[in-house]
N, C-alpha and C. Protein backbone atom coordinates (compact mmCIF):
# COMPACT_ATOMS: atom_id res chain seq x y z
N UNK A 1 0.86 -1.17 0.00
CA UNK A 1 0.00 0.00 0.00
C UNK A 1 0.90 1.23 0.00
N UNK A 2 0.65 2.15 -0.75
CA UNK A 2 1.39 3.24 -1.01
C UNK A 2 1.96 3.83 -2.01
N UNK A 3 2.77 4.24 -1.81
CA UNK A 3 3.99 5.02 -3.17
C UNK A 3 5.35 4.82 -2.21
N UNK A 4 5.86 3.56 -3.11
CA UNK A 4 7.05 2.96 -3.10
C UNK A 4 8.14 3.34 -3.95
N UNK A 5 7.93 3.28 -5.53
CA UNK A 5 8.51 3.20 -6.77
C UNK A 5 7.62 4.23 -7.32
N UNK A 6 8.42 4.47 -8.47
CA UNK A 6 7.36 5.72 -9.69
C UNK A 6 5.91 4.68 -10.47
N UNK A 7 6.34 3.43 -10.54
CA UNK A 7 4.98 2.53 -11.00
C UNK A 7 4.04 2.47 -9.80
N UNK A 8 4.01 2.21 -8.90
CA UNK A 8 3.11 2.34 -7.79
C UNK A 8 2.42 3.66 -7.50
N UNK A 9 3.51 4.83 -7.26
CA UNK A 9 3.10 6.04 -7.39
C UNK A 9 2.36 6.60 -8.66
N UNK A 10 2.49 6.37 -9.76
CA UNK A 10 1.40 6.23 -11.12
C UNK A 10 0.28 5.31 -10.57
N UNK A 11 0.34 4.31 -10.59
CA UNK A 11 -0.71 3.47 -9.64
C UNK A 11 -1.75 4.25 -9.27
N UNK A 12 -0.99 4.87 -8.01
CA UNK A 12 -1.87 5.01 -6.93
C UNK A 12 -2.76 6.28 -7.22
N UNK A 13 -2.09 7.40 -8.46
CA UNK A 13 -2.83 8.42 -8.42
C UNK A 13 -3.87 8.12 -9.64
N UNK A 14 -3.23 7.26 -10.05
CA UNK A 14 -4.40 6.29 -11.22
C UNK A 14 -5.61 6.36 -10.69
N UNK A 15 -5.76 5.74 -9.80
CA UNK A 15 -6.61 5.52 -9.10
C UNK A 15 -7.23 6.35 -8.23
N UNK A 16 -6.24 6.81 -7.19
CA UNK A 16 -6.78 7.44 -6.04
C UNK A 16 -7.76 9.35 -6.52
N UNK A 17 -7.03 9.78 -7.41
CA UNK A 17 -7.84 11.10 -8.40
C UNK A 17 -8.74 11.04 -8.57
N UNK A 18 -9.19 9.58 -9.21
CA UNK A 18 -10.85 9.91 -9.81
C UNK A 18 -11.49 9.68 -8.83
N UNK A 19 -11.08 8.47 -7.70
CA UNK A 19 -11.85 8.60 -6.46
C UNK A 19 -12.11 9.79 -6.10
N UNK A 20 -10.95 10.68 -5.39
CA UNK A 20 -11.19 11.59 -4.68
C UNK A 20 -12.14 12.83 -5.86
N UNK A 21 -12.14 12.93 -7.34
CA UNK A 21 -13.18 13.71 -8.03
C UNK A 21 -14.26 13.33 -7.64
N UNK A 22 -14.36 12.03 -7.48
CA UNK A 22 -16.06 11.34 -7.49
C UNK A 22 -16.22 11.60 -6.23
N UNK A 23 -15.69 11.17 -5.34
CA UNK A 23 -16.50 12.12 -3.71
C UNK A 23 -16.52 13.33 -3.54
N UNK A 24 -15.80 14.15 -4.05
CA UNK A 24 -16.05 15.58 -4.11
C UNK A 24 -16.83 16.02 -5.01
N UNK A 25 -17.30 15.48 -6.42
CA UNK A 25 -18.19 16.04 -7.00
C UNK A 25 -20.01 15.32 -6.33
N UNK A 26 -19.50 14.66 -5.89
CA UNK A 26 -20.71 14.21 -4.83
C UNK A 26 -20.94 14.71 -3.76
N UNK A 27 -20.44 14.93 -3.22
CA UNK A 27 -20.40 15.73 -2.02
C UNK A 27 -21.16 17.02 -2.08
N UNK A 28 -20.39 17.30 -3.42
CA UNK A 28 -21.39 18.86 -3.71
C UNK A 28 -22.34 18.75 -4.59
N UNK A 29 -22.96 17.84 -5.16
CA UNK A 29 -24.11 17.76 -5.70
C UNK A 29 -24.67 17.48 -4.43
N UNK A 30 -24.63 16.83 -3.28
CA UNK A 30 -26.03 16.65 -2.33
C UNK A 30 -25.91 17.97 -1.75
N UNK A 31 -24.77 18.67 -1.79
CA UNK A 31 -24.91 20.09 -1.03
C UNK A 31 -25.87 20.66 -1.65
N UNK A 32 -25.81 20.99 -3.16
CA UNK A 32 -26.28 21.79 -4.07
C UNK A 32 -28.32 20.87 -3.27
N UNK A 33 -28.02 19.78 -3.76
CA UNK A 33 -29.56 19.23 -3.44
C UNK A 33 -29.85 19.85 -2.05
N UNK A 34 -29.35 19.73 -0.99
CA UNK A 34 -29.75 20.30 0.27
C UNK A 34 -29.89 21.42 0.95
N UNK A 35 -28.98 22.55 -0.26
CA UNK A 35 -29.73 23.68 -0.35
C UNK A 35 -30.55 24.21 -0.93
N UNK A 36 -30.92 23.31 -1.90
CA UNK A 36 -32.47 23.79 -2.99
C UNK A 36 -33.64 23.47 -1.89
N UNK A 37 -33.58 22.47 -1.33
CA UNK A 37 -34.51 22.51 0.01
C UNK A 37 -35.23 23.68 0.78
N UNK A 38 -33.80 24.25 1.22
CA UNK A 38 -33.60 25.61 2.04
C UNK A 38 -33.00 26.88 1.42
N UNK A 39 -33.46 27.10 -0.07
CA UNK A 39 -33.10 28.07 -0.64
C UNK A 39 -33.28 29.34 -0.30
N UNK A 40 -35.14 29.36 0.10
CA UNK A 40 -35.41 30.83 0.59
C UNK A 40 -34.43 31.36 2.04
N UNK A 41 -34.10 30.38 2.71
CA UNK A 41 -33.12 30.60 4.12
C UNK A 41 -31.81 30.73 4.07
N UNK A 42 -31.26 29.73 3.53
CA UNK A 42 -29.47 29.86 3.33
C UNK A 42 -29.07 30.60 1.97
N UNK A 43 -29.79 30.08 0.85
CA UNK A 43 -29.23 30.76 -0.36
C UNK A 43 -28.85 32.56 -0.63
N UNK A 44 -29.54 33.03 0.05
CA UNK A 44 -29.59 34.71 -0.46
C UNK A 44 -28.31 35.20 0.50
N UNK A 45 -28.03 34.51 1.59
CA UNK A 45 -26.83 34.90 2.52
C UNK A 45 -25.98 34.46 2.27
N UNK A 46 -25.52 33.62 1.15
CA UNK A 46 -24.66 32.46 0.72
C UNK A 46 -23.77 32.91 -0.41
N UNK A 47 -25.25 33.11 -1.35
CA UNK A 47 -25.10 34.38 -2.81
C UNK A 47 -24.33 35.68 -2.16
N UNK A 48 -24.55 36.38 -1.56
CA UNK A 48 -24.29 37.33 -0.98
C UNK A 48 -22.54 37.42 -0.60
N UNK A 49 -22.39 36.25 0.02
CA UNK A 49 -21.44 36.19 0.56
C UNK A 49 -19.75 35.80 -0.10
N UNK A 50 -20.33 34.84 -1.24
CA UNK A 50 -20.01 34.65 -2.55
C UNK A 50 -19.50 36.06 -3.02
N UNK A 51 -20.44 36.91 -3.58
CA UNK A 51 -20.47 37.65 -4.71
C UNK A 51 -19.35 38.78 -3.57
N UNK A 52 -19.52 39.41 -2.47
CA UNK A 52 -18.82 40.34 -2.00
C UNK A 52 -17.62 40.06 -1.88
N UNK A 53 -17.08 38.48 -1.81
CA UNK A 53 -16.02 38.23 -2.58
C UNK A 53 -15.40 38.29 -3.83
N UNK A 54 -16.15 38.22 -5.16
CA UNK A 54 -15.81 38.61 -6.04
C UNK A 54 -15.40 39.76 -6.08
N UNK A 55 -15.97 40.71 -5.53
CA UNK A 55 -16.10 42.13 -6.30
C UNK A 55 -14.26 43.01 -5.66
N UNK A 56 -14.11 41.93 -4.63
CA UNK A 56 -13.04 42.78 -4.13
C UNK A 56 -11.58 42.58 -5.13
């Protein structure tokens, strides 16, 4: 288990990348789902909070 050699280390990110894409793009699709729930409550302070970051 690990990164031993440069073939293992290819290996492992072979692998271990798309894992870690696929739980993170999951992760935030149920976010995205669990704030459409509670849009009128969290979303407008969220947006908000977002965007006053952009602007700076």
């Amino acid at each position: 288990m690990g990164c031993y050699d440069f073939a293992s280390c290819r290996d492992w990110l072979d692998y271990t990348l798309p894992l870690l894409r696929t739980v993170l793009y999951s992760a935030g699709a149920f976010s995205y789902a669990w704030l459409g729930k509670y849009e009128s409550a969290a979303l407008p302070g969220l947006k908000k909070a977002i965007l006053s970051l952009r602007r700076q």
